[in-house]
Each structure stands twice: as C-alpha cells, then as structure tokens.
PDB file of N, CA and C in Angstrom:
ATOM      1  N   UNK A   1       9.352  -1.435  14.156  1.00  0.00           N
ATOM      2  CA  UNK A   1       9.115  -2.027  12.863  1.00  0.00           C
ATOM      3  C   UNK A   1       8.366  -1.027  11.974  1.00  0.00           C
ATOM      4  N   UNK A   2       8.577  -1.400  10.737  1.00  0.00           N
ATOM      5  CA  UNK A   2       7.959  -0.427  10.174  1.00  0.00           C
ATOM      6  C   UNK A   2       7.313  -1.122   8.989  1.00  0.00           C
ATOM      7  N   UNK A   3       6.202  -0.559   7.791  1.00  0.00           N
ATOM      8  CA  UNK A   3       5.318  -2.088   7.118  1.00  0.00           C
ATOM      9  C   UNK A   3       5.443  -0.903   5.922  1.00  0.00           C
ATOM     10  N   UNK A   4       5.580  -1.264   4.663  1.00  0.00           N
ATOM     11  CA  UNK A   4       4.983  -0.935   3.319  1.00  0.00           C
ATOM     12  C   UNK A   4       3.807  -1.865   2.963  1.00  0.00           C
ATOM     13  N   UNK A   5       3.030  -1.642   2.589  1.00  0.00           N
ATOM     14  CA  UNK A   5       1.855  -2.170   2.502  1.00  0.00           C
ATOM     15  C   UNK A   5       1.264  -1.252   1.216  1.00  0.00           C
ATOM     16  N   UNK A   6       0.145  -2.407   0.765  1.00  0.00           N
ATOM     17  CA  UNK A   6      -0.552  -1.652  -0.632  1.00  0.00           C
ATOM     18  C   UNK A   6      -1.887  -2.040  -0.168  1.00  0.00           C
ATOM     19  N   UNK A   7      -2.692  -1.382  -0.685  1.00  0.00           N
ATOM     20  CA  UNK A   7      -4.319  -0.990  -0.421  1.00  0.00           C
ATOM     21  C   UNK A   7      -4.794  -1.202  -1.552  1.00  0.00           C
ATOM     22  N   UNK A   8      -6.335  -1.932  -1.819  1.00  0.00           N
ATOM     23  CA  UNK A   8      -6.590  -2.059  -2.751  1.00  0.00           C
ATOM     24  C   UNK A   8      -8.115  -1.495  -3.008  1.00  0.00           C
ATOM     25  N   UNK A   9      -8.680  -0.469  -3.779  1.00  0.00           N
ATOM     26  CA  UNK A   9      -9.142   0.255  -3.208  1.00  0.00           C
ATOM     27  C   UNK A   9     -10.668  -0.434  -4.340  1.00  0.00           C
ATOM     28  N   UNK A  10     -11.988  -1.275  -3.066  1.00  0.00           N
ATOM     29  CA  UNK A  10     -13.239  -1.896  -3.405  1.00  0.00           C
ATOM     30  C   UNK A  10     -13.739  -1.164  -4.430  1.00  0.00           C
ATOM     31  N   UNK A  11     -13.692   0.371  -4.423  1.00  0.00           N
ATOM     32  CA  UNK A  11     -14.863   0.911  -5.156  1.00  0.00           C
ATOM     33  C   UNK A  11     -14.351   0.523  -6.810  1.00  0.00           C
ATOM     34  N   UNK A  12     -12.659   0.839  -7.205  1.00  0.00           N
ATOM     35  CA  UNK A  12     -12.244   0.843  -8.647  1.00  0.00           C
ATOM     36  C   UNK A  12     -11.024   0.264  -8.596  1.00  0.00           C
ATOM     37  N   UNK A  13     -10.885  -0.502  -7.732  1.00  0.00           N
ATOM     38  CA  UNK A  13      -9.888  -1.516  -7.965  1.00  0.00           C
ATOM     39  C   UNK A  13      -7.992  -0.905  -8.093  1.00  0.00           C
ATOM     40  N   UNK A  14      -8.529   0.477  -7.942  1.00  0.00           N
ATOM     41  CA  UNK A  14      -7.321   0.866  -8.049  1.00  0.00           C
ATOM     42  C   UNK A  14      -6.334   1.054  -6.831  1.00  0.00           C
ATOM     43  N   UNK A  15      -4.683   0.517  -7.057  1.00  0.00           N
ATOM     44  CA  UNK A  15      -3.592   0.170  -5.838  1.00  0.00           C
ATOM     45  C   UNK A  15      -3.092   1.648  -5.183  1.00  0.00           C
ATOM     46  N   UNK A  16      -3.205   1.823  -3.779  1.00  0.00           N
ATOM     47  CA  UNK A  16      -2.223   2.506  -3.399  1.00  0.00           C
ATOM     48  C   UNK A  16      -1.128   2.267  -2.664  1.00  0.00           C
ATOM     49  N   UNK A  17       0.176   2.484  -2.307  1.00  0.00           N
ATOM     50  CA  UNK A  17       1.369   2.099  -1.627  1.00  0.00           C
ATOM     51  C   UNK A  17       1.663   2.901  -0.803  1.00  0.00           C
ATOM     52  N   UNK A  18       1.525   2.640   0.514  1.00  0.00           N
ATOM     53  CA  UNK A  18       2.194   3.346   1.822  1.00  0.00           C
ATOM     54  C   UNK A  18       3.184   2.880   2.804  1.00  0.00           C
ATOM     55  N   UNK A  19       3.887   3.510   3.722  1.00  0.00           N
ATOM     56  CA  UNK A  19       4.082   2.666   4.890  1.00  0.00           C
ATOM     57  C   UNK A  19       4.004   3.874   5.712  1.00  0.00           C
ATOM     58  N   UNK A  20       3.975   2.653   7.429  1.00  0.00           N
ATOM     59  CA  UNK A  20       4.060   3.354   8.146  1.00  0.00           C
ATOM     60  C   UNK A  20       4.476   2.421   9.548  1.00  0.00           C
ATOM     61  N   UNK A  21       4.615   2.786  10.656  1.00  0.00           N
ATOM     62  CA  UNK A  21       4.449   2.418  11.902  1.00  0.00           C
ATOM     63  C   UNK A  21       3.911   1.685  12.856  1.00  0.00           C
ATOM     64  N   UNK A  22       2.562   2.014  12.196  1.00  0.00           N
ATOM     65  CA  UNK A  22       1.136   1.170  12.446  1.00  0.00           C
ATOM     66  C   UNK A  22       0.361   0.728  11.293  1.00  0.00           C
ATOM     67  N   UNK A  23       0.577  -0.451  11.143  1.00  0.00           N
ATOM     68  CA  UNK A  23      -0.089  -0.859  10.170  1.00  0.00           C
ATOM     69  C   UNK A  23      -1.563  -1.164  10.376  1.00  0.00           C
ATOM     70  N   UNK A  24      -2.178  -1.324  10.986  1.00  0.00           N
ATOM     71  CA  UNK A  24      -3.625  -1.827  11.472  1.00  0.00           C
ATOM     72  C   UNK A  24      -4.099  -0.279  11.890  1.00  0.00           C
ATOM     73  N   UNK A  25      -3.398   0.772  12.121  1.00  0.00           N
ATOM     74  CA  UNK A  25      -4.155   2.156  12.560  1.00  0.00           C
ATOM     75  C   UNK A  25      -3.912   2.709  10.970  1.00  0.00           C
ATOM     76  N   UNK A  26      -2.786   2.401  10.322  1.00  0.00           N
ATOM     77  CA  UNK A  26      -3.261   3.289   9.243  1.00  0.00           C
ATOM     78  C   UNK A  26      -3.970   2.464   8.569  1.00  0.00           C
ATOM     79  N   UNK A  27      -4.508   1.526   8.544  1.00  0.00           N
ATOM     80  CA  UNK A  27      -5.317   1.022   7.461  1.00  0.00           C
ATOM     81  C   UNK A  27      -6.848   1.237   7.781  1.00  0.00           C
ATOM     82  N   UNK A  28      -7.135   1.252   9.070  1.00  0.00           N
ATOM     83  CA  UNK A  28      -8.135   1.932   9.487  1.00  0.00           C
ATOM     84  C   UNK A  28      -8.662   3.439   9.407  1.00  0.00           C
ATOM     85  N   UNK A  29      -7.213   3.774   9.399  1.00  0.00           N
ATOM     86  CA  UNK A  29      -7.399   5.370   9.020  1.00  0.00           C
ATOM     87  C   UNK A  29      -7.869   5.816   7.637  1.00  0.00           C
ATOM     88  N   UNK A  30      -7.661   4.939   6.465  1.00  0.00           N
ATOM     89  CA  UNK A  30      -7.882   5.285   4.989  1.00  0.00           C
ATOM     90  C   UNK A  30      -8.956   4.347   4.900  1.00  0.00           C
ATOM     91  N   UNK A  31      -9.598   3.734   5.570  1.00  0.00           N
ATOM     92  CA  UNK A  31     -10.852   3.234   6.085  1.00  0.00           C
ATOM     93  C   UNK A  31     -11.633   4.236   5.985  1.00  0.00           C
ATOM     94  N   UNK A  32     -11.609   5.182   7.029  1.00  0.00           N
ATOM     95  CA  UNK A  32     -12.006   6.522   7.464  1.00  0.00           C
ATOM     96  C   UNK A  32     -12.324   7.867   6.829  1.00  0.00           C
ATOM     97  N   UNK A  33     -11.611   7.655   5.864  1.00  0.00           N
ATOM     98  CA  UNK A  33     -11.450   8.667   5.200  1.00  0.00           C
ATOM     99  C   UNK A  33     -10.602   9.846   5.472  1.00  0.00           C
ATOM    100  N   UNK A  34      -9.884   9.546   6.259  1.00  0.00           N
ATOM    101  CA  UNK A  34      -8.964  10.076   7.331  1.00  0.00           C
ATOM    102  C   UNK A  34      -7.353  10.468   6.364  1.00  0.00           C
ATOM    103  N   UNK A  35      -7.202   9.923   5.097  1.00  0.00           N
ATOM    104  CA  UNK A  35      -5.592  10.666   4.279  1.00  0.00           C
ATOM    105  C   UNK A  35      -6.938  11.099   3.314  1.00  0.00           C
ATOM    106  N   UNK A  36      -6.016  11.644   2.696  1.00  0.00           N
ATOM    107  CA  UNK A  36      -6.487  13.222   1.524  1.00  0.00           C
ATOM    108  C   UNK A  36      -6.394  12.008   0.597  1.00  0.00           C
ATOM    109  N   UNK A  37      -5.661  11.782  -0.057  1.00  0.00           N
ATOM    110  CA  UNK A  37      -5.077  10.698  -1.390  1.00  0.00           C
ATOM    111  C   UNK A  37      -5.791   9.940  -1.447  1.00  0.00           C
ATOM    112  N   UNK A  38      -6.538   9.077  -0.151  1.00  0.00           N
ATOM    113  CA  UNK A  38      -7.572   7.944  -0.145  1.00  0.00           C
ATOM    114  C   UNK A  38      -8.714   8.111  -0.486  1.00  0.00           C
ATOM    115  N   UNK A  39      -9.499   9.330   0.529  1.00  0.00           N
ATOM    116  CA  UNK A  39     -10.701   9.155   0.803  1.00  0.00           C
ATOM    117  C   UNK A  39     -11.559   9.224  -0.407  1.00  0.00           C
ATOM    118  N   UNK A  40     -11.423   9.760  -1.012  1.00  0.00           N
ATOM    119  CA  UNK A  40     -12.323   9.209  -2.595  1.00  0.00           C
ATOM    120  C   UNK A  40     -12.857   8.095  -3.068  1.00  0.00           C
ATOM    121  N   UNK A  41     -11.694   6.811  -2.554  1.00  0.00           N
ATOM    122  CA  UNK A  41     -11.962   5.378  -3.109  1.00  0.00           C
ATOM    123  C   UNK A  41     -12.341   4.563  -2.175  1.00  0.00           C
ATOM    124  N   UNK A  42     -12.719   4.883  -0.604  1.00  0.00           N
ATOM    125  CA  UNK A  42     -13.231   3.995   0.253  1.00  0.00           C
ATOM    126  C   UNK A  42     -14.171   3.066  -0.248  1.00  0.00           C
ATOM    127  N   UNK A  43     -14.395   1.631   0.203  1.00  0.00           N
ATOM    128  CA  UNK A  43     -13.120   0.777   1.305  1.00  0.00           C
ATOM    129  C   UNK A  43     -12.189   0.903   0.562  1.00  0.00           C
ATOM    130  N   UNK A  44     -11.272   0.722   1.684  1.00  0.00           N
ATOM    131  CA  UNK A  44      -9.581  -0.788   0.806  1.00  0.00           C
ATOM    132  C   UNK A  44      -9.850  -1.991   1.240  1.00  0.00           C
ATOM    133  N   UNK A  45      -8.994  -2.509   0.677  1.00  0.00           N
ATOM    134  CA  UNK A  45      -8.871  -3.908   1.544  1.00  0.00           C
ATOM    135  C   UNK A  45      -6.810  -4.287   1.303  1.00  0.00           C
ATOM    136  N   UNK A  46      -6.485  -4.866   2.349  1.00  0.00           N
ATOM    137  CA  UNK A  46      -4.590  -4.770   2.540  1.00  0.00           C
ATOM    138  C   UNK A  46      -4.524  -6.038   1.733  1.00  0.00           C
ATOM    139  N   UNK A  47      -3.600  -5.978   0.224  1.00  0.00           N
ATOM    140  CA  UNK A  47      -3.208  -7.196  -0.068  1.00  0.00           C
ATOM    141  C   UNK A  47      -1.859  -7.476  -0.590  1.00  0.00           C
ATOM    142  N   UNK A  48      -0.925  -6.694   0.280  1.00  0.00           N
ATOM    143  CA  UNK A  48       0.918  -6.616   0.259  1.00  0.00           C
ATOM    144  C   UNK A  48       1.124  -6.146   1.161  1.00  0.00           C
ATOM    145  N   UNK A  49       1.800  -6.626   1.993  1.00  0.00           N
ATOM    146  CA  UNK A  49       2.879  -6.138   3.100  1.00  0.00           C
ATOM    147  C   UNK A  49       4.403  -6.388   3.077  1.00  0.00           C
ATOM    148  N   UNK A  50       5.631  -5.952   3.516  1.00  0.00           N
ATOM    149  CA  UNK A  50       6.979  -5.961   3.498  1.00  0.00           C
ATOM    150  C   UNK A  50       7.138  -5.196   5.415  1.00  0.00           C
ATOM    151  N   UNK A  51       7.977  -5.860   5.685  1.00  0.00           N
ATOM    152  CA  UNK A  51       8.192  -5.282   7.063  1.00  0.00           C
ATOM    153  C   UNK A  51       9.884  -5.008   7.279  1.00  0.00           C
ATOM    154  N   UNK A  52      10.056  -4.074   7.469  1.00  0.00           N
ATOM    155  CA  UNK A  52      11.239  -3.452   7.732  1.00  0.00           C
ATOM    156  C   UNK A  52      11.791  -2.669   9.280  1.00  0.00           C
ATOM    157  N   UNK A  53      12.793  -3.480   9.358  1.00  0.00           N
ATOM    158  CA  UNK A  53      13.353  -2.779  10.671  1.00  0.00           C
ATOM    159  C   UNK A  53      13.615  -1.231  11.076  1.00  0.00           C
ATOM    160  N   UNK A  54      14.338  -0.216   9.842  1.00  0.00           N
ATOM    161  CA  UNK A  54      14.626   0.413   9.815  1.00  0.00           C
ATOM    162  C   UNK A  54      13.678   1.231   8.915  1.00  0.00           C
ATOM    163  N   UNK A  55      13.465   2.483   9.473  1.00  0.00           N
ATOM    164  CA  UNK A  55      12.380   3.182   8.866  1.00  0.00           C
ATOM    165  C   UNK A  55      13.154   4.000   7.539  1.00  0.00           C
ATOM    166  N   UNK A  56      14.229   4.039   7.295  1.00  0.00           N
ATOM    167  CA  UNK A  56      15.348   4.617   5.853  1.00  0.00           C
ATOM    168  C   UNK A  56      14.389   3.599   5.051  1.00  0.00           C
ATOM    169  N   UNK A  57      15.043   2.194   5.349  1.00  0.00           N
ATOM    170  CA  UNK A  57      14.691   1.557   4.989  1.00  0.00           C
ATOM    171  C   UNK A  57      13.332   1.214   3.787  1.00  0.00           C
ATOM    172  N   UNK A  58      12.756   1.111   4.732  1.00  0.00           N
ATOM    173  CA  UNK A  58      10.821   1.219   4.851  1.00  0.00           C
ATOM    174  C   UNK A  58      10.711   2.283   3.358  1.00  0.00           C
ATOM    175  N   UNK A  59      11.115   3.643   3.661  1.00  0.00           N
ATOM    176  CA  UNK A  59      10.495   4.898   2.907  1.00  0.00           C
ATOM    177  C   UNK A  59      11.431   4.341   1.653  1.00  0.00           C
ATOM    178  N   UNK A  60      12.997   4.036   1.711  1.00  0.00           N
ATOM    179  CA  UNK A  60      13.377   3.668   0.186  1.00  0.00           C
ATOM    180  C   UNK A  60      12.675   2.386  -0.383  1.00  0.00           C
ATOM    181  N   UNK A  61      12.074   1.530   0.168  1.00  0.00           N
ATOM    182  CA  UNK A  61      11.579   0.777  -0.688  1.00  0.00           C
ATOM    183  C   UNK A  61      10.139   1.365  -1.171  1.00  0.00           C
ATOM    184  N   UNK A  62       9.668   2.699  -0.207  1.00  0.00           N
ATOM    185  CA  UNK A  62       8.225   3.000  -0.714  1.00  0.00           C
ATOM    186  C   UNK A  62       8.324   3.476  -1.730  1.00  0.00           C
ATOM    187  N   UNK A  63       9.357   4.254  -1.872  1.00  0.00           N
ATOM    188  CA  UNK A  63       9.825   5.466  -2.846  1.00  0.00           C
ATOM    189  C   UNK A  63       9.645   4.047  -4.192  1.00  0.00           C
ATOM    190  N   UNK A  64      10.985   3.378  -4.103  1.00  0.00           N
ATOM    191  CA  UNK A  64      11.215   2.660  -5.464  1.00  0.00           C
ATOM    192  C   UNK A  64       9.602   1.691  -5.661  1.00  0.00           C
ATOM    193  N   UNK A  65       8.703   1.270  -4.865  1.00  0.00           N
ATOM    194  CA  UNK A  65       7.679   0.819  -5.669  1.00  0.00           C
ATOM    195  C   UNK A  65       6.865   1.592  -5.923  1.00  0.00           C
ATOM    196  N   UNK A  66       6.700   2.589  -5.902  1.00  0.00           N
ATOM    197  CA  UNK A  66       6.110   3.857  -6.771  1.00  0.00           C
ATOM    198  C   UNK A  66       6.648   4.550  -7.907  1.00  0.00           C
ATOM    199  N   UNK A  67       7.995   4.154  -8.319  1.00  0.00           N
ATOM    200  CA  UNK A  67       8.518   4.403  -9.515  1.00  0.00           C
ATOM    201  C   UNK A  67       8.100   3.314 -10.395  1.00  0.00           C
ATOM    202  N   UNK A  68       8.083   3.498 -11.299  1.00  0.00           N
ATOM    203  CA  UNK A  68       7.876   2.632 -12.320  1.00  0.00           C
ATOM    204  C   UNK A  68       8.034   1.594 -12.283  1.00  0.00           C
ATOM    205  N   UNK A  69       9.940   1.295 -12.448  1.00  0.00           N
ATOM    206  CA  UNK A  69      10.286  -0.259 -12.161  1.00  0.00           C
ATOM    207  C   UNK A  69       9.578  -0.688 -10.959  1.00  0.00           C
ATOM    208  N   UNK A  70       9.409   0.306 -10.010  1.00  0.00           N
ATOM    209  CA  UNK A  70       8.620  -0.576  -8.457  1.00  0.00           C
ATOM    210  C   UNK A  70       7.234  -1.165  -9.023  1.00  0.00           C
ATOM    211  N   UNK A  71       6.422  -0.144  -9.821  1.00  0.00           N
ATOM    212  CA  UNK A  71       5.242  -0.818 -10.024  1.00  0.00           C
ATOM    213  C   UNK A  71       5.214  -2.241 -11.217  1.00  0.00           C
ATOM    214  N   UNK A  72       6.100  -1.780 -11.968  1.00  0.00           N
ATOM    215  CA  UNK A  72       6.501  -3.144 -12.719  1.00  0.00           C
ATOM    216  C   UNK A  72       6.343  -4.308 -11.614  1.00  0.00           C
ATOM    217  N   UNK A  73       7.632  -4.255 -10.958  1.00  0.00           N
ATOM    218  CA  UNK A  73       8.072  -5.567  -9.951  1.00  0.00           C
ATOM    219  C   UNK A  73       6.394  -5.748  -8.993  1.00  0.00           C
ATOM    220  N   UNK A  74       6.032  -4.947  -8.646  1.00  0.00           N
ATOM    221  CA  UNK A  74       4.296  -5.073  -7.788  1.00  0.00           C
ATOM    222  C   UNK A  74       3.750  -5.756  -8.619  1.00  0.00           C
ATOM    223  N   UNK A  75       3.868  -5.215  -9.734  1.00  0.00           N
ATOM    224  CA  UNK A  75       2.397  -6.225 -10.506  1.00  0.00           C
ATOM    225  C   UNK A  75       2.542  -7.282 -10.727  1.00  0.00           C
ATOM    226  N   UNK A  76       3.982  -7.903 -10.928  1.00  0.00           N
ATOM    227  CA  UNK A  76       4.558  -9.398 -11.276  1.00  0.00           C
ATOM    228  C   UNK A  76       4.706 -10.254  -9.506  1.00  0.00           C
ATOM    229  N   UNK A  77       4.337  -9.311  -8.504  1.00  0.00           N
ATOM    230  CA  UNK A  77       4.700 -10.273  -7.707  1.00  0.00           C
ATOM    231  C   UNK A  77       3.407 -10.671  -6.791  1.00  0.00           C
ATOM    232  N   UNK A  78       2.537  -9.769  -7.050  1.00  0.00           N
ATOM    233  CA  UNK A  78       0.668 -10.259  -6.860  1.00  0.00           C
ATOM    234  C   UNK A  78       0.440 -10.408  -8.043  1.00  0.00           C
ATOM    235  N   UNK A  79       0.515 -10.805  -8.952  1.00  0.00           N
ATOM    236  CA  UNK A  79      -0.264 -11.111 -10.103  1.00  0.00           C
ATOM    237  C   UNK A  79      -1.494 -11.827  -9.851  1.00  0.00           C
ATOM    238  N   UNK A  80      -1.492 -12.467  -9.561  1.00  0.00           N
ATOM    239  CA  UNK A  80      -2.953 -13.123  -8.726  1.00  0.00           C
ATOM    240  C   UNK A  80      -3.714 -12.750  -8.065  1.00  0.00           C
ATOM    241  N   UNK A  81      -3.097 -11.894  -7.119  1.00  0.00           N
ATOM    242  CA  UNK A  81      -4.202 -11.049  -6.656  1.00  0.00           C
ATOM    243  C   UNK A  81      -4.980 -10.069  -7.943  1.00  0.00           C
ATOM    244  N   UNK A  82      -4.056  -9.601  -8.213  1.00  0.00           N
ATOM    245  CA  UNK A  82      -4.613  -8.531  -9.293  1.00  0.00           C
ATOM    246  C   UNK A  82      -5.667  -9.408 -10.189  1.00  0.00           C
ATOM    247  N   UNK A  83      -5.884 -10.549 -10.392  1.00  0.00           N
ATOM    248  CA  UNK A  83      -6.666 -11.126 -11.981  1.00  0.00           C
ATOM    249  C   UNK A  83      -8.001 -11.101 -11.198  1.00  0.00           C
ATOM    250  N   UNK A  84      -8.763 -10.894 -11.990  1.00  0.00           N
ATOM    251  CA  UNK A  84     -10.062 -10.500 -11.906  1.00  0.00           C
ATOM    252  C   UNK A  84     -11.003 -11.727 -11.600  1.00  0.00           C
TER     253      UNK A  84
END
C-alpha cells in the first residue's frame, strides 16, 4: 500500500503533501527533523490521507495535488480543517 498524506505544519500553519510506504514512519520522520523540506516547520500534525495500491499510482496523484488544480481541489476538500 502506499498513502499520500498532507502535514500540517503547528508552527505556521503551512500544508505539505507527500507519500510514501510508511505512513506512521514518515510522519515521525518530519517529526524529527529528519526531510530537508520539513525540518524548519516542526511539529506537523496528519490531516489527509488517500491510500493507493499501486505506487504509479500514489506518486501521480502526489504530483497532480501539488499542481495547482491539485491544490485548488485540497483546499475545497478539507475546507474545515483549514478554517481557523
């Protein structure tokens, strides 16, 4: 299995989008300070997941919610999470 997941990062509220393999080791890992891209904004906290069989899969949907229209469609589909 494989998880896209978004991070929401305590210090400035700002989203990041990953996937991977392990979802509970990488989220611990950017916990850690452990990816380059993260460690600046420690904590996160996980508030989107998608689970995918196929890891093609997995990376094309990471790809498209990091494009634009992806972040469009993210923000309309936590909207609630996101309100302050």
């Amino acid at each position: 299995m494989y998880y896209i997941y978004v991070l929401r990062s305590k210090k400035d509220q700002s989203l990041y989008i990953g996937y991977t393999a392990n979802l509970k080791q990488r989220i611990s890992d950017h916990n850690k300070g452990q990816s380059y891209f993260t460690k600046r904004k420690i904590p996160y906290e996980f508030i989107y997941g998608e689970i995918y069989i196929d890891k093609r899969d997995a990376k094309g949907r990471e790809k498209f919610l990091k494009s634009g229209a992806g972040w469009r469609f993210l923000k309309k589909q936590i909207k609630y999470i996101l309100e302050p």
